[in-house]
C-alpha atoms as a PDB file:
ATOM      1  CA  UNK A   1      -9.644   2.928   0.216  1.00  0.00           C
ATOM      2  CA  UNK A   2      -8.434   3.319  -3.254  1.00  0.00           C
ATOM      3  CA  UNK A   3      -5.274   1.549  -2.604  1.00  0.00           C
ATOM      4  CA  UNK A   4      -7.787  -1.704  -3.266  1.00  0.00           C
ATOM      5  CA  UNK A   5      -9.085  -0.525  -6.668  1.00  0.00           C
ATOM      6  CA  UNK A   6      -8.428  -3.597  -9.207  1.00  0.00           C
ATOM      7  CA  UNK A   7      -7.628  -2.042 -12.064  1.00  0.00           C
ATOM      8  CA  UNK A   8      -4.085  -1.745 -12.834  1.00  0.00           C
ATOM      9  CA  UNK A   9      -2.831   1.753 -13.652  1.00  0.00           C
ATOM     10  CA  UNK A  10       0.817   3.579 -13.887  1.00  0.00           C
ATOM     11  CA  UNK A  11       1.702   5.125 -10.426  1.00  0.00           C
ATOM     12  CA  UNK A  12       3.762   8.476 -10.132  1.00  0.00           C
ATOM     13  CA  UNK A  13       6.024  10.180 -12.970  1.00  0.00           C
ATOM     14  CA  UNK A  14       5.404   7.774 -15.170  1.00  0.00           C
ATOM     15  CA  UNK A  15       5.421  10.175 -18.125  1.00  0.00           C
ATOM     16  CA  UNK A  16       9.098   9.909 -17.144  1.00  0.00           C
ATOM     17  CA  UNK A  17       9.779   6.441 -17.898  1.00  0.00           C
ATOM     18  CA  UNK A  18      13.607   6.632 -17.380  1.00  0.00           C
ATOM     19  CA  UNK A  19      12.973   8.022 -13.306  1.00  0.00           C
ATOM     20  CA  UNK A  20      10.810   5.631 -12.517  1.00  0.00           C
ATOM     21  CA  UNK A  21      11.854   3.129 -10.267  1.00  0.00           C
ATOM     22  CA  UNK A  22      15.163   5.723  -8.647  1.00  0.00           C
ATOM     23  CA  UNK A  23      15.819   5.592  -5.179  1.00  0.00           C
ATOM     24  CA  UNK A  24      15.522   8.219  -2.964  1.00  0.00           C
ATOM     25  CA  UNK A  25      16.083   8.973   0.638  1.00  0.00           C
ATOM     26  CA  UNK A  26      13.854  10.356   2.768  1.00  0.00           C
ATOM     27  CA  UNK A  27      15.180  11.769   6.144  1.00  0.00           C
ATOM     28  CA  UNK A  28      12.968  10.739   9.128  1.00  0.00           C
ATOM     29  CA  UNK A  29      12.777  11.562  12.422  1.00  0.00           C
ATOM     30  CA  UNK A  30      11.095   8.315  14.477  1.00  0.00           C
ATOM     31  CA  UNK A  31       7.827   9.023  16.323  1.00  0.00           C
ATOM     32  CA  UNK A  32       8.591   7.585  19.627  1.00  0.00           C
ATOM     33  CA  UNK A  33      12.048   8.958  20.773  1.00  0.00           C
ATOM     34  CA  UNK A  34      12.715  11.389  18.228  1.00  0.00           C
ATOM     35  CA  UNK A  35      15.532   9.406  16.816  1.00  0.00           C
ATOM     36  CA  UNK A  36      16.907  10.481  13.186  1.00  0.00           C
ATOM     37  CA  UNK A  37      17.268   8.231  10.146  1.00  0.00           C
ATOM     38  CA  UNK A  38      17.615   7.732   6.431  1.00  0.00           C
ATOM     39  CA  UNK A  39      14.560   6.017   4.645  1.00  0.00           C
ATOM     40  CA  UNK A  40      15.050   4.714   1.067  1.00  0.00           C
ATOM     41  CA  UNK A  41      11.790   4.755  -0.798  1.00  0.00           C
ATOM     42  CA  UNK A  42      11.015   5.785  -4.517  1.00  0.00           C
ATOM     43  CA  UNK A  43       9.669   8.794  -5.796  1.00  0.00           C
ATOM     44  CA  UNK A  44       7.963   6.894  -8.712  1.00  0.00           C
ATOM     45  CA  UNK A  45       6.810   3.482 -10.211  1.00  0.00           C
ATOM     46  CA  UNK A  46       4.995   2.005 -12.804  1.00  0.00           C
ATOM     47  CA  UNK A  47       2.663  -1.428 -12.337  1.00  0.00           C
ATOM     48  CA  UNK A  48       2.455  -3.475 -15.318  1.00  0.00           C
ATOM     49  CA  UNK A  49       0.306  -6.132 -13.776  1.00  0.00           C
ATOM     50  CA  UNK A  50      -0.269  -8.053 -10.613  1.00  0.00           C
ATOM     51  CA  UNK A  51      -0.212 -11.809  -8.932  1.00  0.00           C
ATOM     52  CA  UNK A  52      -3.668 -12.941  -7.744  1.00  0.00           C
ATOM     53  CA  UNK A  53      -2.890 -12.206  -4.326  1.00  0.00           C
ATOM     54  CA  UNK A  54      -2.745  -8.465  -5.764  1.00  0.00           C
ATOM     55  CA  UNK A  55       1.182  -8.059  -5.408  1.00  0.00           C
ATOM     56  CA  UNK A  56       2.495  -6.220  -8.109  1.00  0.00           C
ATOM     57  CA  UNK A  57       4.845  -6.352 -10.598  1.00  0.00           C
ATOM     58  CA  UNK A  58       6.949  -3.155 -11.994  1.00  0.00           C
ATOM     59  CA  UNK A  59       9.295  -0.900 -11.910  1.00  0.00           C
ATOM     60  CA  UNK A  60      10.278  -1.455  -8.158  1.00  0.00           C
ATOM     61  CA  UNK A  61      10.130  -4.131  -5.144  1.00  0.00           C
ATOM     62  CA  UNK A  62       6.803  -4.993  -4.264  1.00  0.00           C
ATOM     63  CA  UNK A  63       5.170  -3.880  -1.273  1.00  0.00           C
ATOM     64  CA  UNK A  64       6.875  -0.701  -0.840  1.00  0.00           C
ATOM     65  CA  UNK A  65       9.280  -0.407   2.459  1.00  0.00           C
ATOM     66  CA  UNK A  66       7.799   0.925   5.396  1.00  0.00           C
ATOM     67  CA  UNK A  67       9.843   3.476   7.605  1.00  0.00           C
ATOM     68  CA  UNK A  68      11.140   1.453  10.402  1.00  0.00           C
ATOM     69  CA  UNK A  69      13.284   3.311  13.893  1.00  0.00           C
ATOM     70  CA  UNK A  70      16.610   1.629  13.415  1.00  0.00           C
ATOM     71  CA  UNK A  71      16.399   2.050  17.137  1.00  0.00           C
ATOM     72  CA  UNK A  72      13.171   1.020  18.768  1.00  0.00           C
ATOM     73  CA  UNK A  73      11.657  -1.218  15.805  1.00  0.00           C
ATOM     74  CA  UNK A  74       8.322   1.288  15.745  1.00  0.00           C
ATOM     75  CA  UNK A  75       7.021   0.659  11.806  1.00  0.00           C
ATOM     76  CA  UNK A  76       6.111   4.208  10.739  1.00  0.00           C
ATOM     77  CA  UNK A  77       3.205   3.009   8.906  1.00  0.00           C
ATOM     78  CA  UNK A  78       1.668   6.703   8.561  1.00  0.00           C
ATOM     79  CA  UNK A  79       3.480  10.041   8.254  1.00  0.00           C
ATOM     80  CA  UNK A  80       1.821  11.772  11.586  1.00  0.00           C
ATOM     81  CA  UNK A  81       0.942  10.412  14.844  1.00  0.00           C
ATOM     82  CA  UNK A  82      -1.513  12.651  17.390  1.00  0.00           C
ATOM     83  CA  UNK A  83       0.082  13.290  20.597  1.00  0.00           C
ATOM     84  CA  UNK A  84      -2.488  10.151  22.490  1.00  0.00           C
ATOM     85  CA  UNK A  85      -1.252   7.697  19.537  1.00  0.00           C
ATOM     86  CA  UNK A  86       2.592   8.681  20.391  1.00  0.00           C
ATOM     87  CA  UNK A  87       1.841   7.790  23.770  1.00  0.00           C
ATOM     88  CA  UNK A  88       0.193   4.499  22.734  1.00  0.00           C
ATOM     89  CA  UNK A  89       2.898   3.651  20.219  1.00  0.00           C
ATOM     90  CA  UNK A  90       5.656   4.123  22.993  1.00  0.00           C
ATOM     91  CA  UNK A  91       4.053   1.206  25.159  1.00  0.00           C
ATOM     92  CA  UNK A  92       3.155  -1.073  22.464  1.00  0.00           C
ATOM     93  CA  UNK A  93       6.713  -1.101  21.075  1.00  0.00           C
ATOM     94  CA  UNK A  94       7.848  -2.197  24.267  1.00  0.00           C
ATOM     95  CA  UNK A  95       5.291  -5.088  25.232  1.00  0.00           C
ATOM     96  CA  UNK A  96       6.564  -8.292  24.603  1.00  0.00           C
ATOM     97  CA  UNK A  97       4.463  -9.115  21.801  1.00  0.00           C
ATOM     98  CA  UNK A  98       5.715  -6.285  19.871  1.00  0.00           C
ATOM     99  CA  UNK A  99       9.709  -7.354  20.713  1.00  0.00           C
ATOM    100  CA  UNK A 100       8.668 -10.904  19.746  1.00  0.00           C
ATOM    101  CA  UNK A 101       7.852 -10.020  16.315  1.00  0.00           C
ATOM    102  CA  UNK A 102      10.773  -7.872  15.936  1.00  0.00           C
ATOM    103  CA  UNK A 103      13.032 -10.337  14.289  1.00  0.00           C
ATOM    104  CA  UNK A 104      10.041 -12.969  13.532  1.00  0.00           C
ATOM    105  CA  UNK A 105       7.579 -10.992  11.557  1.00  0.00           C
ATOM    106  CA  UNK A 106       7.705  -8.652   8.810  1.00  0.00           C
ATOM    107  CA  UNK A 107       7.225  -4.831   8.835  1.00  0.00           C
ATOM    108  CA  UNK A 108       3.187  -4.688   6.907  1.00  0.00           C
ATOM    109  CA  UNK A 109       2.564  -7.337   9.932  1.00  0.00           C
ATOM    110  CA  UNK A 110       3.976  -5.477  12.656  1.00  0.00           C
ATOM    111  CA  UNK A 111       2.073  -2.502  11.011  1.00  0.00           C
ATOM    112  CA  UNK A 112      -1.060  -4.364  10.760  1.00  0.00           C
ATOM    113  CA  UNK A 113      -0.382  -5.350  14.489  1.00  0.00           C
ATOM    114  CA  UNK A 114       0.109  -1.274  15.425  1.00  0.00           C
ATOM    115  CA  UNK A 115      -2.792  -0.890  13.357  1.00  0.00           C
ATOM    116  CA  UNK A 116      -5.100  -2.863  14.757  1.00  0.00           C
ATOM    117  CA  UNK A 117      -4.245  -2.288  18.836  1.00  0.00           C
ATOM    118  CA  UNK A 118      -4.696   1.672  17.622  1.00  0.00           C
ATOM    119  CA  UNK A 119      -8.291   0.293  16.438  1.00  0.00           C
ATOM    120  CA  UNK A 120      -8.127   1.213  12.771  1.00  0.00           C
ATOM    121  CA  UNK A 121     -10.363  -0.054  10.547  1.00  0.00           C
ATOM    122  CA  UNK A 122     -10.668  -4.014  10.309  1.00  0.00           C
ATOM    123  CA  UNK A 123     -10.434  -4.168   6.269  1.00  0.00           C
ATOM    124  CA  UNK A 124      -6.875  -1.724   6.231  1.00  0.00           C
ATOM    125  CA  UNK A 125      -5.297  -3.837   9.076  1.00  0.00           C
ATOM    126  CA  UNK A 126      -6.269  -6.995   7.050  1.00  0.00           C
ATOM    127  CA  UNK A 127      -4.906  -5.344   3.729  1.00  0.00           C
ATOM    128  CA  UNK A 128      -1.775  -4.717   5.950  1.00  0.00           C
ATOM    129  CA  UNK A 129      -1.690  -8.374   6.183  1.00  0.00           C
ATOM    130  CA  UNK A 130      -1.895  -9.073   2.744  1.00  0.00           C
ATOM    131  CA  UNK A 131       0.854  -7.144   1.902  1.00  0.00           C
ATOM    132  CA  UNK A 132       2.643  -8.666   4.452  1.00  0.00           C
ATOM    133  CA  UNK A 133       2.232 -11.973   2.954  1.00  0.00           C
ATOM    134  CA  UNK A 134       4.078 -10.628  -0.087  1.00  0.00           C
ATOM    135  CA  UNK A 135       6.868  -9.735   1.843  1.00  0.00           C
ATOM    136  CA  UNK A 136       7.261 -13.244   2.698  1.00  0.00           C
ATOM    137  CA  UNK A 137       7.364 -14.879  -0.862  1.00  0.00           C
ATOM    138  CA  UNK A 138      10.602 -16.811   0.397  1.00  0.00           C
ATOM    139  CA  UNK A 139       8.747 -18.225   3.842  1.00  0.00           C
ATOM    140  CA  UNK A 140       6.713 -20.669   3.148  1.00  0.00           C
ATOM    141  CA  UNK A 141       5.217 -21.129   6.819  1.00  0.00           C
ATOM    142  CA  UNK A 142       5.236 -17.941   7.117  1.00  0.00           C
ATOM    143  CA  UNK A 143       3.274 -16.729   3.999  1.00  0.00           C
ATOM    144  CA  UNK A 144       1.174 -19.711   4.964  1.00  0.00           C
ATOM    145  CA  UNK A 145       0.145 -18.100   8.477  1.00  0.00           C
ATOM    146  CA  UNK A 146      -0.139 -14.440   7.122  1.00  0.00           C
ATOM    147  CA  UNK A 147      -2.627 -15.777   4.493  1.00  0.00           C
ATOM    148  CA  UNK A 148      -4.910 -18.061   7.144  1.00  0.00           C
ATOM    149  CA  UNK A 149      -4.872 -14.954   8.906  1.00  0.00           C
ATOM    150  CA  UNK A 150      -5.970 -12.484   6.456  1.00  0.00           C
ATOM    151  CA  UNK A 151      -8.197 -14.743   4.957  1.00  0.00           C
ATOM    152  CA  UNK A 152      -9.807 -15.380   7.917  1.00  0.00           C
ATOM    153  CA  UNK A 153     -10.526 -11.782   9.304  1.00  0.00           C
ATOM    154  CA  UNK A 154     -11.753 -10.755   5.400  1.00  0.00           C
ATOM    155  CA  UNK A 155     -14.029 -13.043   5.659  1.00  0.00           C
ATOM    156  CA  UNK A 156     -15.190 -11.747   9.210  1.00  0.00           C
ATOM    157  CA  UNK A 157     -15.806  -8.614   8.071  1.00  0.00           C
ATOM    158  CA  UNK A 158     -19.485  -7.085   8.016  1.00  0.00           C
ATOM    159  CA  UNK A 159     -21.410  -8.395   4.912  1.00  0.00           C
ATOM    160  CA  UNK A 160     -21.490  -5.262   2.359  1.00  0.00           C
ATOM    161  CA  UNK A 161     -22.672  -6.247  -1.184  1.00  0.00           C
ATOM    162  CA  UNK A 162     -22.608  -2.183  -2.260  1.00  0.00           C
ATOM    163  CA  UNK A 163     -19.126  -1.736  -1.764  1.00  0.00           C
ATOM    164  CA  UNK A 164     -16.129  -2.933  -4.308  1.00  0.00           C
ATOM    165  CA  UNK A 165     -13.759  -2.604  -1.854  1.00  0.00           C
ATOM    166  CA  UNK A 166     -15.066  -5.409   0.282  1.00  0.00           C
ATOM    167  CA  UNK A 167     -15.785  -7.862  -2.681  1.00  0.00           C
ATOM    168  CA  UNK A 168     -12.476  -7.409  -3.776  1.00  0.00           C
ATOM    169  CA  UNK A 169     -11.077  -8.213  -0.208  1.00  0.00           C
ATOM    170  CA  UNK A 170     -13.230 -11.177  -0.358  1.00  0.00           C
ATOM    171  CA  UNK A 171     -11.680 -12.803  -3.603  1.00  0.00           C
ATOM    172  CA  UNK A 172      -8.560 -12.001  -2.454  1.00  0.00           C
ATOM    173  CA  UNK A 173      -9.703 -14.565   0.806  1.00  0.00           C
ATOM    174  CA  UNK A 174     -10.835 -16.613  -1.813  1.00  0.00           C
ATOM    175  CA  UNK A 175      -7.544 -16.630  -3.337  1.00  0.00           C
ATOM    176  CA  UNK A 176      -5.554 -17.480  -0.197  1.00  0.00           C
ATOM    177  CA  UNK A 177      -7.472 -20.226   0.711  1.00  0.00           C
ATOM    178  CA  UNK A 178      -7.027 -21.883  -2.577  1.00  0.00           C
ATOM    179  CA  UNK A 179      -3.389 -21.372  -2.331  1.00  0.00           C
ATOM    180  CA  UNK A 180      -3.448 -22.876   0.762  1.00  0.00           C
ATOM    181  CA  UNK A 181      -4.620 -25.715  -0.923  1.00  0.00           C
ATOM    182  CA  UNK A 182      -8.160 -25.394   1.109  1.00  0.00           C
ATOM    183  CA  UNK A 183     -10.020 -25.465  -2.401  1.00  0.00           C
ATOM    184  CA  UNK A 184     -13.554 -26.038  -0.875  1.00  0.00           C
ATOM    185  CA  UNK A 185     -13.186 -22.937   1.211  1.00  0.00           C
ATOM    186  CA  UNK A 186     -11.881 -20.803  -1.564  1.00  0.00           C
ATOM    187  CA  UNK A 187     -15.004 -21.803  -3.478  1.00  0.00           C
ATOM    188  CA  UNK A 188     -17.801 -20.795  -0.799  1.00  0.00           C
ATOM    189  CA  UNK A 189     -16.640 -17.859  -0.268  1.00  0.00           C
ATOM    190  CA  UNK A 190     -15.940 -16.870  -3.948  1.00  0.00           C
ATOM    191  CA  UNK A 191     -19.206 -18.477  -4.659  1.00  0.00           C
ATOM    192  CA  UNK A 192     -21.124 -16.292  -2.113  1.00  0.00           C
ATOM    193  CA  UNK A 193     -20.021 -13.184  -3.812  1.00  0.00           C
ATOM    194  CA  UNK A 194     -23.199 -11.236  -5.390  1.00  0.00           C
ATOM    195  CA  UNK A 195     -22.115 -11.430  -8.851  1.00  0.00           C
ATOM    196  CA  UNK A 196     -24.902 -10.057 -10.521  1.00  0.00           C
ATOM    197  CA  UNK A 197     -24.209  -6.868  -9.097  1.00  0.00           C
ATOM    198  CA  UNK A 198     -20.486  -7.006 -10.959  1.00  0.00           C
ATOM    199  CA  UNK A 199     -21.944  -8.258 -14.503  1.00  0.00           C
ATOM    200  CA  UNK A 200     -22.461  -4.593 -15.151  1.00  0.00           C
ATOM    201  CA  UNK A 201     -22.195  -3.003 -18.724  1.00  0.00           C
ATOM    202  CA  UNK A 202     -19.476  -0.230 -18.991  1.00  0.00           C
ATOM    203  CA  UNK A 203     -21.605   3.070 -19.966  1.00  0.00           C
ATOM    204  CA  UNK A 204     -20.354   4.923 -23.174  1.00  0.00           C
ATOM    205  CA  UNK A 205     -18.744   8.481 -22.104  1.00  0.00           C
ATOM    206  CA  UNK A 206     -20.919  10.875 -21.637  1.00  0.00           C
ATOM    207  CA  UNK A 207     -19.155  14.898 -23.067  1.00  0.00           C
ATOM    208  CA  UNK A 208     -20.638  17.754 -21.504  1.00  0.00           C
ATOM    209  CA  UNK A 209     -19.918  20.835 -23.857  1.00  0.00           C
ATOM    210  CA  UNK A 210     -16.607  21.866 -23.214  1.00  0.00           C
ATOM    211  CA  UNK A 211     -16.020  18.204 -24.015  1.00  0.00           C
ATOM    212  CA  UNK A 212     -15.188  16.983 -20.560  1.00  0.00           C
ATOM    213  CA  UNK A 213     -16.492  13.216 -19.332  1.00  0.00           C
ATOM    214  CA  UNK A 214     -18.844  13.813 -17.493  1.00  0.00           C
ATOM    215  CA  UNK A 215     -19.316  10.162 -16.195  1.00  0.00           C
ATOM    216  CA  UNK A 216     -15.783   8.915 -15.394  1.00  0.00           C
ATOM    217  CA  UNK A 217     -16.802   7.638 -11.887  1.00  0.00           C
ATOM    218  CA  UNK A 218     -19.441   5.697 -13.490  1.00  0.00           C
ATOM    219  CA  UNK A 219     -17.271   4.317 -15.905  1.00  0.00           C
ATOM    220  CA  UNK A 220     -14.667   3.687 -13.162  1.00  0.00           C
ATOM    221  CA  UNK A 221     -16.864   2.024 -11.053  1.00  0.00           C
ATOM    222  CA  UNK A 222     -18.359  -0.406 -14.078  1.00  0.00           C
ATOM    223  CA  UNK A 223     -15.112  -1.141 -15.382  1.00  0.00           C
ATOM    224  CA  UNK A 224     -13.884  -2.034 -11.587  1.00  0.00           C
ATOM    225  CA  UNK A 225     -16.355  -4.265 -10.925  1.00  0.00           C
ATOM    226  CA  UNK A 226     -16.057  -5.960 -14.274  1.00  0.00           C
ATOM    227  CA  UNK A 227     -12.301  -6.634 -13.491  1.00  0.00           C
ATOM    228  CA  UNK A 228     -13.377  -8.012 -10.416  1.00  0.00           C
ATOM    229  CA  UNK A 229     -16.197 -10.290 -11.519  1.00  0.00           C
ATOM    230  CA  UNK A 230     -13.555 -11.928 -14.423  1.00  0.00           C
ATOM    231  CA  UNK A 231     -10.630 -12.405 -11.417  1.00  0.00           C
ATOM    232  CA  UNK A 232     -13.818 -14.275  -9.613  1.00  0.00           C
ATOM    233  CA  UNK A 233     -14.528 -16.329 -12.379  1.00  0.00           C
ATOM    234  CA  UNK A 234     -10.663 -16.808 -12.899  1.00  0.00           C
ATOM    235  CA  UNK A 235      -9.892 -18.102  -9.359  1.00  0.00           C
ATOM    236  CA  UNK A 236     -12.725 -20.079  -9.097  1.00  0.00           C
ATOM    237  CA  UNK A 237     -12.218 -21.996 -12.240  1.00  0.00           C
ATOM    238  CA  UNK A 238      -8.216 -22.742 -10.448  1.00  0.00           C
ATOM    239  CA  UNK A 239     -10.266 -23.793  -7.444  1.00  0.00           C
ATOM    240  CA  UNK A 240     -11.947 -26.142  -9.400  1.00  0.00           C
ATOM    241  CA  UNK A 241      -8.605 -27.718 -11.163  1.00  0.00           C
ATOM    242  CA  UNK A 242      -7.331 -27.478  -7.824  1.00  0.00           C
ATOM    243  CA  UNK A 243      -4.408 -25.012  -8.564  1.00  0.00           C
ATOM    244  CA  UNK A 244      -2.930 -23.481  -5.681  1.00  0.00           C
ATOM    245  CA  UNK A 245       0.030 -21.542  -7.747  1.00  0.00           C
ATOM    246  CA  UNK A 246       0.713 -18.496  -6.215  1.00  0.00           C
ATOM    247  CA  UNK A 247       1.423 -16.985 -10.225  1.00  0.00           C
ATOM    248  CA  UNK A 248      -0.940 -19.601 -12.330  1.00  0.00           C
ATOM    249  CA  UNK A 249       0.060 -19.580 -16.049  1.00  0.00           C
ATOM    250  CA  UNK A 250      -3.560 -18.905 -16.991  1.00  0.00           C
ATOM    251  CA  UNK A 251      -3.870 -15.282 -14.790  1.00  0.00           C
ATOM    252  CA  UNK A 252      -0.592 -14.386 -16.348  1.00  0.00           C
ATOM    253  CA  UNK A 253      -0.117 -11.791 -19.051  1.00  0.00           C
ATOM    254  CA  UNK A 254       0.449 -14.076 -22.604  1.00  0.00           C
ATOM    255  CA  UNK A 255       4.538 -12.644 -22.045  1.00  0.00           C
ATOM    256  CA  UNK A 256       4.909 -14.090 -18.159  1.00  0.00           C
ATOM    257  CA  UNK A 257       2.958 -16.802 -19.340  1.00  0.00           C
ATOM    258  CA  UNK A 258       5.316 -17.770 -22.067  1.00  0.00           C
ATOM    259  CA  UNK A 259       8.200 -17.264 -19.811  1.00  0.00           C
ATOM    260  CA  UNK A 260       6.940 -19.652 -16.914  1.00  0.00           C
ATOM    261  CA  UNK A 261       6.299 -21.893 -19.320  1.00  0.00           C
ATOM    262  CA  UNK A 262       9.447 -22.235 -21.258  1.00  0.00           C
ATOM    263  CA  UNK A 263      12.041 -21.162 -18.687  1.00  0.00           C
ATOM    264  CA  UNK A 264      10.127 -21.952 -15.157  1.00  0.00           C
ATOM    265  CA  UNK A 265       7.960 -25.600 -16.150  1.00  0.00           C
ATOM    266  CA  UNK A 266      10.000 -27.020 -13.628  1.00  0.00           C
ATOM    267  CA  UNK A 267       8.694 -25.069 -11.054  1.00  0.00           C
ATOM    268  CA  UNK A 268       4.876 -25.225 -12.160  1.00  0.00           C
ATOM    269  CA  UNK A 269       2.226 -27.759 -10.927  1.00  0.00           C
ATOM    270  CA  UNK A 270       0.376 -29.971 -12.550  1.00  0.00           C
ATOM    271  CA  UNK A 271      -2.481 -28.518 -14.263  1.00  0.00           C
ATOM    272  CA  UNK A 272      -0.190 -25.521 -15.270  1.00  0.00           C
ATOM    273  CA  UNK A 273       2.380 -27.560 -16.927  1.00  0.00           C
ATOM    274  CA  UNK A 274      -0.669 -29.703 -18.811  1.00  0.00           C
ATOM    275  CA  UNK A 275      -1.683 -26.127 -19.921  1.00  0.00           C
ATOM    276  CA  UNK A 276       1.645 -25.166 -21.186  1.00  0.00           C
ATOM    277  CA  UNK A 277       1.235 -27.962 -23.694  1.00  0.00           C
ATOM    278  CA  UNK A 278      -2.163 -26.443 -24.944  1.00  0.00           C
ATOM    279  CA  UNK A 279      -2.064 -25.263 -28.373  1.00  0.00           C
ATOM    280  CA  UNK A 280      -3.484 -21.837 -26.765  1.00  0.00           C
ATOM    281  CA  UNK A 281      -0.073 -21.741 -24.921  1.00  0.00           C
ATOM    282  CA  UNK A 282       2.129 -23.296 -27.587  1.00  0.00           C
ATOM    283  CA  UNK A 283       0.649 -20.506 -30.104  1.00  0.00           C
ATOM    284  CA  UNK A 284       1.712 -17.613 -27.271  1.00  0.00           C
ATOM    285  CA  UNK A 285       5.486 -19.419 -27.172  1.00  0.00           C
ATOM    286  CA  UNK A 286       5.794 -18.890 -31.091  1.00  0.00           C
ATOM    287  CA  UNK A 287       4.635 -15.412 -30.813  1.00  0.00           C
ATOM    288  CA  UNK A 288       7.334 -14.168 -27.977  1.00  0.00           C
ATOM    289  CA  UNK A 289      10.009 -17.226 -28.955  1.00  0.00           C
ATOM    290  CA  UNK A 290      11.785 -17.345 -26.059  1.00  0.00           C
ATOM    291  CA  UNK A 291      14.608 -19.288 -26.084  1.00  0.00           C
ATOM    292  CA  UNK A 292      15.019 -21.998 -23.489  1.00  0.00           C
ATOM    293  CA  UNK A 293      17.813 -20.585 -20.494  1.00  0.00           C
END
């Protein structure tokens, strides 16, 4: 599941700044039905960091579109479908579950719904969700639901303190719950993550004698779980101040920062405007001196 990594990195031809971010389409033929039609996607995009709820920003709109059959509403969520999943597909689409999310719900939802009734694997289908939360940004209730929901089935999952993957997931429960403004929830679970085994130090590179790192995964995996242990530490301490922003000033890069602060303060709560007037922030406005809009 590398698609839940934390660390940030460039995605695509991105030694080609000046393509990234092009539309392309894709022709597709649906799944169920056969039916032709015109996908626009991207061929490449670059991340140059993320929200707390892991949405990113870059180079293109954030989560990527999912194929969708102008025609029956079936959300291509993988290229290939085996003959048994077709015929699965075909009757979901049609139940009225499926046709009452159709104009309700968003497309990662109405994946993570195909998802799930196919039986994939709990953790994807509540990624799914979380992307799908993204895609409703300009719905409160409805990014309010998506999170409950994700937040609740993370936290469901089977206990696994070796893998990253699910410790991520569970900050990024953590996270919803505290921008859902249920702060005490947020903190259990973030506090019942085995940090110890994140507050690993990053090994040096190891060169075999053609001079190739031979340790990358090792350094992949410290430097991973060091992200995650200082986004912990990060949301808990907005937990604590009882900051539910969905883009708090103090997880932002010192350049977003200084922007939300000098052209978006009236959009920012409480303990993120107070911070704004810190002389930590104040000193980040001089450096980028943005002018007020």
């Amino acid at each position: 599941m590398r698609h839940l990594k934390f660390t940030v990195m460039a995605i695509g031809l991105t030694a080609v700044p000046a393509f990234a971010g092009m539309p392309v389409p894709v022709k597709m033929k649906c799944a169920v039905g056969g039916e032709a039609f015109t996908h626009i996607t991207t061929a490449s995009y670059t991340i140059f960091g993320r929200r707390p709820d892991g949405k990113p920003f870059g180079s293109w709109h954030f989560p990527l579109d999912i194929p969708v059959c102008p025609g029956n509403g079936l959300v291509m969520f993988q290229e290939e479908f085996s003959a048994d999943e077709v015929k699965t597909l075909k009757v979901l689409i049609s139940s009225p579950e499926y046709r009452a999310m159709r104009d309700r719900d968003t497309s990662y939802y109405k994946a993570a719904w195909l998802m799930r009734s196919l039986g994939r694997s709990p953790i994807d289908v509540a990624w799914k969700v979380v992307q799908a939360s993204w895609q409703a940004d300009g719905d409160i209730p409805l990014k309010q639901r998506y999170q409950a929901e994700y937040a609740a089935a993370i936290t469901a999952l089977p206990r696994d303190d070796q893998s990253i993957d699910w410790m991520l997931m569970q900050a990024r429960a953590g996270n919803a719950y505290r921008e859902l403004e249920r702060f005490d929830e947020a903190k259990a679970v973030l506090d019942g993550l085995p940090l110890a085994s994140l507050d690993v130090p990053v090994p040096a590179q190891s060169r075999n004698a053609a001079g190739e790192v031979e340790n990358g995964k090792a350094i992949e995996d410290a430097e991973n779980r060091r992200g995650i242990l200082r986004y912990v530490k990060d949301v808990r301490d907005l937990a604590d101040r009882r900051n539910a922003s969905s883009q708090p000033v103090r997880m932002a890069s010192p350049r977003l920062a200084a922007e939300l602060c000098v052209n978006g303060k009236d959009r920012l709560d409480a303990d993120d405007k107070a911070y704004c007037e810190s002389d930590a922030m104040k000193a980040v406005i001089a450096r980028f001196t943005l002018p007020p809009r």
